[in-house]
C-alpha atoms as a PDB file:
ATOM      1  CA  UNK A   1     106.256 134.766  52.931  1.00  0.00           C
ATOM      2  CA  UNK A   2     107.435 134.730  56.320  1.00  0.00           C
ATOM      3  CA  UNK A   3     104.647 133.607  59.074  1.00  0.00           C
ATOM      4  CA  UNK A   4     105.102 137.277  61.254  1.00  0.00           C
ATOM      5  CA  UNK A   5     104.518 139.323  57.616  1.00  0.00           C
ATOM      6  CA  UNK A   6     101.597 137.111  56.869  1.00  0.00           C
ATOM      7  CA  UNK A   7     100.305 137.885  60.224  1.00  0.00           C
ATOM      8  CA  UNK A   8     100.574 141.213  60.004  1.00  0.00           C
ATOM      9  CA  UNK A   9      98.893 141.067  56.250  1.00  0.00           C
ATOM     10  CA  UNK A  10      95.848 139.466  57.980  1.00  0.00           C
ATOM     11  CA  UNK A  11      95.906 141.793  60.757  1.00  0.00           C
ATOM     12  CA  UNK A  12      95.757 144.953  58.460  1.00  0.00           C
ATOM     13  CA  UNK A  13      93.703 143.346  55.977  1.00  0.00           C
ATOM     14  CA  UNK A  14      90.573 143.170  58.682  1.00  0.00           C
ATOM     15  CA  UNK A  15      91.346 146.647  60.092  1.00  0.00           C
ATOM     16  CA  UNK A  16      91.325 148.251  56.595  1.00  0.00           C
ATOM     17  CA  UNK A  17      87.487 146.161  55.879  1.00  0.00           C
ATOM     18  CA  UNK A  18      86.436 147.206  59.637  1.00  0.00           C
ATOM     19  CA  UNK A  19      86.923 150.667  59.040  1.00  0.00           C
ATOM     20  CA  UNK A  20      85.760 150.948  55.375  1.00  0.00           C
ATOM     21  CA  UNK A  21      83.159 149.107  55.043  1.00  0.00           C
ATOM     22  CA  UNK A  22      80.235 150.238  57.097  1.00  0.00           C
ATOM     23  CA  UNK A  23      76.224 150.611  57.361  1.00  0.00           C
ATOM     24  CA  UNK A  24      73.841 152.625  59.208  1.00  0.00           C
ATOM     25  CA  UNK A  25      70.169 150.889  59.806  1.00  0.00           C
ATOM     26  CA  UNK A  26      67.157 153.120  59.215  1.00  0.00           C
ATOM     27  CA  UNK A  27      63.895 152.336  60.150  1.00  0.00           C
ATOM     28  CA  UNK A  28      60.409 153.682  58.654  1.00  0.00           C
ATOM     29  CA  UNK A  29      58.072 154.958  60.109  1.00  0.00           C
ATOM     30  CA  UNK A  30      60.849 156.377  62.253  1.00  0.00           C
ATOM     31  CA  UNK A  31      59.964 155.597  65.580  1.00  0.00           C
ATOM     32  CA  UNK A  32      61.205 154.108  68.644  1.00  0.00           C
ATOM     33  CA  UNK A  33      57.424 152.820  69.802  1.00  0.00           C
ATOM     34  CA  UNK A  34      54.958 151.416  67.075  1.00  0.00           C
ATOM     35  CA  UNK A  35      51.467 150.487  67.477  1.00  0.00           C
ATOM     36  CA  UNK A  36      50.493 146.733  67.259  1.00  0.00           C
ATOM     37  CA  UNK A  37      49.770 145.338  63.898  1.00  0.00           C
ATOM     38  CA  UNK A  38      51.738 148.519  62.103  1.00  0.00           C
ATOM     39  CA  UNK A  39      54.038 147.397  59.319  1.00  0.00           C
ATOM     40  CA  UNK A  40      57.457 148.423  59.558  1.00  0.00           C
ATOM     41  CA  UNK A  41      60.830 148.402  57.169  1.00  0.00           C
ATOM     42  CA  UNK A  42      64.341 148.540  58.141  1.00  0.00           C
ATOM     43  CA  UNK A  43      67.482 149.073  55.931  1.00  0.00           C
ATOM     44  CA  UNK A  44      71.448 148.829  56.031  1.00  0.00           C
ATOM     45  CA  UNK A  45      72.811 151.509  54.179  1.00  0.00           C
ATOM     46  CA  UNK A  46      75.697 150.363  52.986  1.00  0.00           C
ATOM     47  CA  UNK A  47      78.873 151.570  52.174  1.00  0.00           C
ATOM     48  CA  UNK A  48      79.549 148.616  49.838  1.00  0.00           C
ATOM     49  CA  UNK A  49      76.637 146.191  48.584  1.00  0.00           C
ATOM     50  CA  UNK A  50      79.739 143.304  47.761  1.00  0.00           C
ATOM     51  CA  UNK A  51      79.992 143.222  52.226  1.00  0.00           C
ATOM     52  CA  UNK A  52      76.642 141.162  52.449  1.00  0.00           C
ATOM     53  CA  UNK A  53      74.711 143.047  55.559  1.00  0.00           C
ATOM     54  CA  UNK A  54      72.154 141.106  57.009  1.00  0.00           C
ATOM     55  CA  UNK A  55      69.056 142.379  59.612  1.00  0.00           C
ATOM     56  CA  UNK A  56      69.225 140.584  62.962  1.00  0.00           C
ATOM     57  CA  UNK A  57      67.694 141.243  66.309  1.00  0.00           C
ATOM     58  CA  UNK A  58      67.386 140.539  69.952  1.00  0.00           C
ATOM     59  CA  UNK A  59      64.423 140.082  71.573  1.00  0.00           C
ATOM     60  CA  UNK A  60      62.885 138.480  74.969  1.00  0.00           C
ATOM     61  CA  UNK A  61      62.135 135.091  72.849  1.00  0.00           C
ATOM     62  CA  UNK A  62      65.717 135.191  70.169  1.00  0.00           C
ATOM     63  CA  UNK A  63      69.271 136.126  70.364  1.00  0.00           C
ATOM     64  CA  UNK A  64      70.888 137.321  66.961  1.00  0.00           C
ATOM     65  CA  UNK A  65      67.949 136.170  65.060  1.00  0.00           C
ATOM     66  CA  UNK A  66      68.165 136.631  61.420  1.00  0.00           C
ATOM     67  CA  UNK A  67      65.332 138.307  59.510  1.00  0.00           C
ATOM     68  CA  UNK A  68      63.749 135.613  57.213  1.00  0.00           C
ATOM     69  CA  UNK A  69      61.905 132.885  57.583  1.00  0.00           C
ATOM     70  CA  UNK A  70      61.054 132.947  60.825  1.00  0.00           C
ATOM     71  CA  UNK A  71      60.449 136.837  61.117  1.00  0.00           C
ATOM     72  CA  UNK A  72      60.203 139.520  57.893  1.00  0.00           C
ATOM     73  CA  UNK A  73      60.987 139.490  54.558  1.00  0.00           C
ATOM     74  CA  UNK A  74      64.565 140.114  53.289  1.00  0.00           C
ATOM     75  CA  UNK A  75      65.256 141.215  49.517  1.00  0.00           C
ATOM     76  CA  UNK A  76      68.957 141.783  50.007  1.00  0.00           C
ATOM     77  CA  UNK A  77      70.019 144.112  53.185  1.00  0.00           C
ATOM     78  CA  UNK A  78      66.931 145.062  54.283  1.00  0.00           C
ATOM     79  CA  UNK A  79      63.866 143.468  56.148  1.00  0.00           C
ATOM     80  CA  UNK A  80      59.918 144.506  55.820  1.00  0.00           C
ATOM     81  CA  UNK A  81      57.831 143.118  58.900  1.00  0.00           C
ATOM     82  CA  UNK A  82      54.447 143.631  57.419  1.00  0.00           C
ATOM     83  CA  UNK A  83      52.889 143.070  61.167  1.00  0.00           C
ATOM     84  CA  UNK A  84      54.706 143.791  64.084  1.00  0.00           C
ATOM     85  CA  UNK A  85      53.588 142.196  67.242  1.00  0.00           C
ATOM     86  CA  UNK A  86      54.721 142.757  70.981  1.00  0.00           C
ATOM     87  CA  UNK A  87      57.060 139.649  70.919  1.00  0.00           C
ATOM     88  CA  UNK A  88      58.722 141.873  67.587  1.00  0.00           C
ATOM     89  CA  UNK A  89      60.034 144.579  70.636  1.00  0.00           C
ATOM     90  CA  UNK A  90      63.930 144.591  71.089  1.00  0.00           C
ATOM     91  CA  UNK A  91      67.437 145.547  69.663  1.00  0.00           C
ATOM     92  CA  UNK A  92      68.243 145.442  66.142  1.00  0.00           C
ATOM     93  CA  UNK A  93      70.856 145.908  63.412  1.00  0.00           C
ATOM     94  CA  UNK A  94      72.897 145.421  61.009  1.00  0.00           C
ATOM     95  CA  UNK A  95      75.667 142.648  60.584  1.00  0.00           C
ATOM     96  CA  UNK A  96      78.131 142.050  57.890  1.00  0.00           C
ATOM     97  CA  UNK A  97      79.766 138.624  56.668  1.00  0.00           C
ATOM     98  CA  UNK A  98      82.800 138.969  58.681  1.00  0.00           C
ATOM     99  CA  UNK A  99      80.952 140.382  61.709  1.00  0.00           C
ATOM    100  CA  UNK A 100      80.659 143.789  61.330  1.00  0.00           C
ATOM    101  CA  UNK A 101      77.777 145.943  62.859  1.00  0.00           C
ATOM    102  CA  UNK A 102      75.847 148.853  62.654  1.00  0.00           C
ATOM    103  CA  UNK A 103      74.303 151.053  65.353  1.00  0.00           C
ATOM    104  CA  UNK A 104      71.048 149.291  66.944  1.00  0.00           C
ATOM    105  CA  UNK A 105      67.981 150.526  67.390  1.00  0.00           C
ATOM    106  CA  UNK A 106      65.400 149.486  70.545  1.00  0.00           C
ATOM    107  CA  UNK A 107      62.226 149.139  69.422  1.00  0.00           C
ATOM    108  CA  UNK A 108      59.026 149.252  71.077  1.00  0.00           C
ATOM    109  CA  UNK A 109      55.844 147.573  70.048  1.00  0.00           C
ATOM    110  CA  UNK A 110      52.440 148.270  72.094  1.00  0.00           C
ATOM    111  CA  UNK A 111      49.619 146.519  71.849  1.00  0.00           C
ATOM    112  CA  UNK A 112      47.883 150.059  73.815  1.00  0.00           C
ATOM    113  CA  UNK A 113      46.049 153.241  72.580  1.00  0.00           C
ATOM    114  CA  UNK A 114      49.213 155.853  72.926  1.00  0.00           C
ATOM    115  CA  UNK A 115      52.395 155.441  71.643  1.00  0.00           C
ATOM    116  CA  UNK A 116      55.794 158.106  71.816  1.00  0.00           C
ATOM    117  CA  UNK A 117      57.089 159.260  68.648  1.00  0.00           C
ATOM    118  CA  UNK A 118      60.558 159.872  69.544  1.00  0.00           C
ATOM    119  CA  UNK A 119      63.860 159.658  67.470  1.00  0.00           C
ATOM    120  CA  UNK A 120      65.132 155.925  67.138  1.00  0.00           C
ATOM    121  CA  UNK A 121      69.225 157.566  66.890  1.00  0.00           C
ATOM    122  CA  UNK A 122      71.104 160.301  69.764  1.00  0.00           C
ATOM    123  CA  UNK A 123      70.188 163.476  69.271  1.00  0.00           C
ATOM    124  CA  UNK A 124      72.892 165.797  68.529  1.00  0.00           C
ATOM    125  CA  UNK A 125      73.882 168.433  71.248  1.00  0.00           C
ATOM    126  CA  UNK A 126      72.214 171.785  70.197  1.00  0.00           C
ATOM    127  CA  UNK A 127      70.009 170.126  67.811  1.00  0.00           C
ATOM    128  CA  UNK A 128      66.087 170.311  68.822  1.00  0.00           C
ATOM    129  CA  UNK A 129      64.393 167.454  69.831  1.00  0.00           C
ATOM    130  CA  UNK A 130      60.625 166.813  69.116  1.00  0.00           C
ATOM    131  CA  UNK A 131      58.485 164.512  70.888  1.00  0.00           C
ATOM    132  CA  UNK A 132      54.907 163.406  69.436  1.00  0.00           C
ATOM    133  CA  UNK A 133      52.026 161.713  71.673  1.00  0.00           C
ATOM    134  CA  UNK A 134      49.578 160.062  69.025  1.00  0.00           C
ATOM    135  CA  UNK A 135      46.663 157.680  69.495  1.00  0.00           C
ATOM    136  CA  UNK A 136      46.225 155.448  66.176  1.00  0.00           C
ATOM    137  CA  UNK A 137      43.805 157.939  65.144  1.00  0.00           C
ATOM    138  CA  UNK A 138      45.295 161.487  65.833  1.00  0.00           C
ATOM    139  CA  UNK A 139      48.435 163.175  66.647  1.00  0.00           C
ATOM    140  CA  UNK A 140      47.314 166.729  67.730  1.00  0.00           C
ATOM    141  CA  UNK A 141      45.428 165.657  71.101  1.00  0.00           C
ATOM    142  CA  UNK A 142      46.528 167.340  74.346  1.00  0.00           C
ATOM    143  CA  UNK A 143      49.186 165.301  76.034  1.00  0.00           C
ATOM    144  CA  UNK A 144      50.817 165.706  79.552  1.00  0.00           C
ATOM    145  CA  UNK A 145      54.728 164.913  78.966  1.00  0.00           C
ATOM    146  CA  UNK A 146      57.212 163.194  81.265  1.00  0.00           C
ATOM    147  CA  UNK A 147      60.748 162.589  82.111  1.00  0.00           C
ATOM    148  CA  UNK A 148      62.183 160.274  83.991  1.00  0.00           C
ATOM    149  CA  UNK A 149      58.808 159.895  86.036  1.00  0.00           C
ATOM    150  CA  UNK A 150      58.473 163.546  86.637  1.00  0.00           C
ATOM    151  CA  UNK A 151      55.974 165.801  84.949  1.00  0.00           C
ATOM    152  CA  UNK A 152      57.437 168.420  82.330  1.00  0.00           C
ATOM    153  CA  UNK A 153      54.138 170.382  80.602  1.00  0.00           C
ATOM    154  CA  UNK A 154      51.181 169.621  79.024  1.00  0.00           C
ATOM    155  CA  UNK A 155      51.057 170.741  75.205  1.00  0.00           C
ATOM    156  CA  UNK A 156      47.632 171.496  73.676  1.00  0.00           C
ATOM    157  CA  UNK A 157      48.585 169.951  70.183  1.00  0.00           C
ATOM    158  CA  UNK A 158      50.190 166.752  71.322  1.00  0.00           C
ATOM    159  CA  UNK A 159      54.035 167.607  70.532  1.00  0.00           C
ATOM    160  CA  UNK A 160      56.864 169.179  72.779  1.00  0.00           C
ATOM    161  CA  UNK A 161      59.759 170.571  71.290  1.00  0.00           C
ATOM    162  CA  UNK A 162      63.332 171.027  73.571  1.00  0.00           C
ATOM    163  CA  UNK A 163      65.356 173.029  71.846  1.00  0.00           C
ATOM    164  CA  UNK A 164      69.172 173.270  71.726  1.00  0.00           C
ATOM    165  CA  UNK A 165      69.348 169.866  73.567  1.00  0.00           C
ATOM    166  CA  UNK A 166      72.209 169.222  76.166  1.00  0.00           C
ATOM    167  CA  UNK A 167      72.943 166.191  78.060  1.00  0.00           C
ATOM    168  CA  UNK A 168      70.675 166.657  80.860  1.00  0.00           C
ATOM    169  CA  UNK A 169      67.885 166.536  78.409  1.00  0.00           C
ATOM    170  CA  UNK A 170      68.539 162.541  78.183  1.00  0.00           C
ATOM    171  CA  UNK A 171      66.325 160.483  79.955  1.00  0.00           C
ATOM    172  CA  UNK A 172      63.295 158.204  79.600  1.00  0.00           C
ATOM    173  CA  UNK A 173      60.250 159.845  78.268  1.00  0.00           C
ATOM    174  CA  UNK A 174      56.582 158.892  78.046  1.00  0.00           C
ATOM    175  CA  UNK A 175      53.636 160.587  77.371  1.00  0.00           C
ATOM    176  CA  UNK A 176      49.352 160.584  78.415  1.00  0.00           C
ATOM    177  CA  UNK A 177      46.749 161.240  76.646  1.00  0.00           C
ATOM    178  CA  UNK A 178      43.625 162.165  79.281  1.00  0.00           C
ATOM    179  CA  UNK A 179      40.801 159.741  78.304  1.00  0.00           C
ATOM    180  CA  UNK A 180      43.265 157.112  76.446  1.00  0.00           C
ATOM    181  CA  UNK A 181      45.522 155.967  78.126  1.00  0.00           C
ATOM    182  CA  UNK A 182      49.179 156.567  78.501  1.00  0.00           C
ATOM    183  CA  UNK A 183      52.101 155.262  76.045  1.00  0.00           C
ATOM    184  CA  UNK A 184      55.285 153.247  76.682  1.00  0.00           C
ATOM    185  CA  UNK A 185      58.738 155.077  78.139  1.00  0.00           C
ATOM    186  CA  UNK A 186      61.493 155.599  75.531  1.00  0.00           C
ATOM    187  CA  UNK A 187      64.652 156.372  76.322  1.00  0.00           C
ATOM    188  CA  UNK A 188      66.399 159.310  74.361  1.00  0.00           C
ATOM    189  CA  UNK A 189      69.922 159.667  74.295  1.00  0.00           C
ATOM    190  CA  UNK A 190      72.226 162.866  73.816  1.00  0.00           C
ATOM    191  CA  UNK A 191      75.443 162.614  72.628  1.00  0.00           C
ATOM    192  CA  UNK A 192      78.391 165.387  72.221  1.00  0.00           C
ATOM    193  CA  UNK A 193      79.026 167.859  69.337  1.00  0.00           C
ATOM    194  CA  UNK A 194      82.526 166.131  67.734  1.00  0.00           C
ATOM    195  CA  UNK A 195      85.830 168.085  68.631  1.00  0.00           C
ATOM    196  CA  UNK A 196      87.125 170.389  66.208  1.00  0.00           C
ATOM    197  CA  UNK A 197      91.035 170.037  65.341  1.00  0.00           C
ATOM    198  CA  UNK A 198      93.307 172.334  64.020  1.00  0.00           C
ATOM    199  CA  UNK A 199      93.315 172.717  60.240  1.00  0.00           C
ATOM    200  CA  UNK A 200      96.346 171.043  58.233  1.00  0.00           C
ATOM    201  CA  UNK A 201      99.263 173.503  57.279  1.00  0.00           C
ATOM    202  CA  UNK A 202      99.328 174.759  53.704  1.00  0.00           C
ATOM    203  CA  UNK A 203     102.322 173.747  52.896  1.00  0.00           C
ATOM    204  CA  UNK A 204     105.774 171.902  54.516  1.00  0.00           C
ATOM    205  CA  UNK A 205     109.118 172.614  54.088  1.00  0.00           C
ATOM    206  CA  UNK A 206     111.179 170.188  52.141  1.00  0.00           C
ATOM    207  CA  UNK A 207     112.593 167.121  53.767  1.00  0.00           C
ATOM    208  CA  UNK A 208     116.129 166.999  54.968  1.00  0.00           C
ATOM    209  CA  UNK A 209     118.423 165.195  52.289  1.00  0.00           C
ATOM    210  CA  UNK A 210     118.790 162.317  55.682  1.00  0.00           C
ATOM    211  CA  UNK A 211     115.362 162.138  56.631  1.00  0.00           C
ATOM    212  CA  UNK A 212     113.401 159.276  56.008  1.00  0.00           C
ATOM    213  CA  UNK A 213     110.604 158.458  53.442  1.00  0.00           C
ATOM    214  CA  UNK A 214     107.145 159.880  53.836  1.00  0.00           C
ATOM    215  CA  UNK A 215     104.806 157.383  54.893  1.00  0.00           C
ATOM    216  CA  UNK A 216     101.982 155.965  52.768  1.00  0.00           C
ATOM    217  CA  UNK A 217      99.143 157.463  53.253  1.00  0.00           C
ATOM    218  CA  UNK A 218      96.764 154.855  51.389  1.00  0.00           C
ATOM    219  CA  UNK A 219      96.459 151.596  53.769  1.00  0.00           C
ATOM    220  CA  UNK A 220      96.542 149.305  51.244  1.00  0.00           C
ATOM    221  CA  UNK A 221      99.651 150.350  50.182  1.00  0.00           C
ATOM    222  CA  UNK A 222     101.565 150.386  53.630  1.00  0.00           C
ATOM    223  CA  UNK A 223     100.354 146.665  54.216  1.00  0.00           C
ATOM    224  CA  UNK A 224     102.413 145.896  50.955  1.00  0.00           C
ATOM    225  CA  UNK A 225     105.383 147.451  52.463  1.00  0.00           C
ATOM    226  CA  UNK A 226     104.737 145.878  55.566  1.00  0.00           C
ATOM    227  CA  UNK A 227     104.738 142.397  53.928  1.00  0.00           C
END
């Protein structure tokens, strides 16, 4: 095999793994903020188990740190952190074997008496968007909400719903609690509804007896006739 076609095998090879073999991390409780001392589990769901997705983070202390030993417990692609600390706040995700990566999630850990509940992925545009202010104890206690410094309302049971979110509704949001103290900002992100296309035509008229060959349609199969 010539060196360019091997190349090119390589080349196509990666592409096809990059763009079939995927995760998404999940956290529980999903939450952007946690309190001090909560536990907390997070999960690759994968695509294919055989890819070997591992949990790593960033934090003020670590760069790319891998769950287990030094942090959480890992049975396979997922990582339980039975006590999360302050120094446990930062980015993390999901990483395959060859490098891969999942979306991130920033989380906050708060070693105060109010915490955020907001969600830890973009909202959706048009989609509602519901913000809880809870004290370890109680999640239904009058809380002033805020964006981006500014007041927005105060809601009697402790949640504020937006509804049929655009992108002006991103921003960083905290929450207070009179008499308890107020909780961390969190920043929630927006992103766009997906563009439509045009649906495929039923059917195609025959090819020309001088046209060329359709093209494979299964990737695998076009780096063969590549190589």
């Amino acid at each position: 095999m010539g060196q360019t076609s091997l190349q090119w095998l390589i080349f196509l090879t990666s592409l096809l793994s990059s763009t079939t073999n995927q995760a998404s991390l999940t956290v529980s409780p999903s939450s952007s903020q946690i309190f001090e001392g909560q536990s907390v589990s997070l999960s690759c769901e994968e695509d294919d188990s055989s890819v070997g997705w591992t949990l790593r983070r960033n934090t003020d202390r670590e760069t790319s740190s891998q769950c287990g030993p030094d942090w959480g417990i890992s049975p396979g692609s997922s990582c339980k952190i039975s006590y999360m600390d302050p120094v446990d706040s930062g980015v993390y995700w999901c990483e395959s074997r060859e490098g891969a990566t999942s979306n991130s999630i920033n989380i906050t850990v708060t070693g105060g008496p109010v915490i955020l509940q907001s969600p830890v992925l973009p909202v959706m545009e048009g989609e509602d968007l519901t913000l809880y202010c809870k004290t370890k104890m109680s999640s239904n206690l009058p809380a002033d909400f805020y964006k981006d410094g500014s007041f927005i309302r105060t809601e009697p049971a402790g949640h504020m719903t937006i509804h049929h979110v655009s992108r002006s509704d991103e921003g960083l949001y905290k929450c207070l609690i009179s008499s308890v103290g107020e909780s961390p900002p969190s920043w929630v992100s927006v992103r766009g509804k997906p563009t439509t296309t045009s649906p495929p035509p039923t059917s195609l008229p025959p090819p020309s007896s001088g046209s060329a060959p359709p093209l494979a349609s299964d990737p695998l199969h076009l780096v063969f006739r590549l190589v």
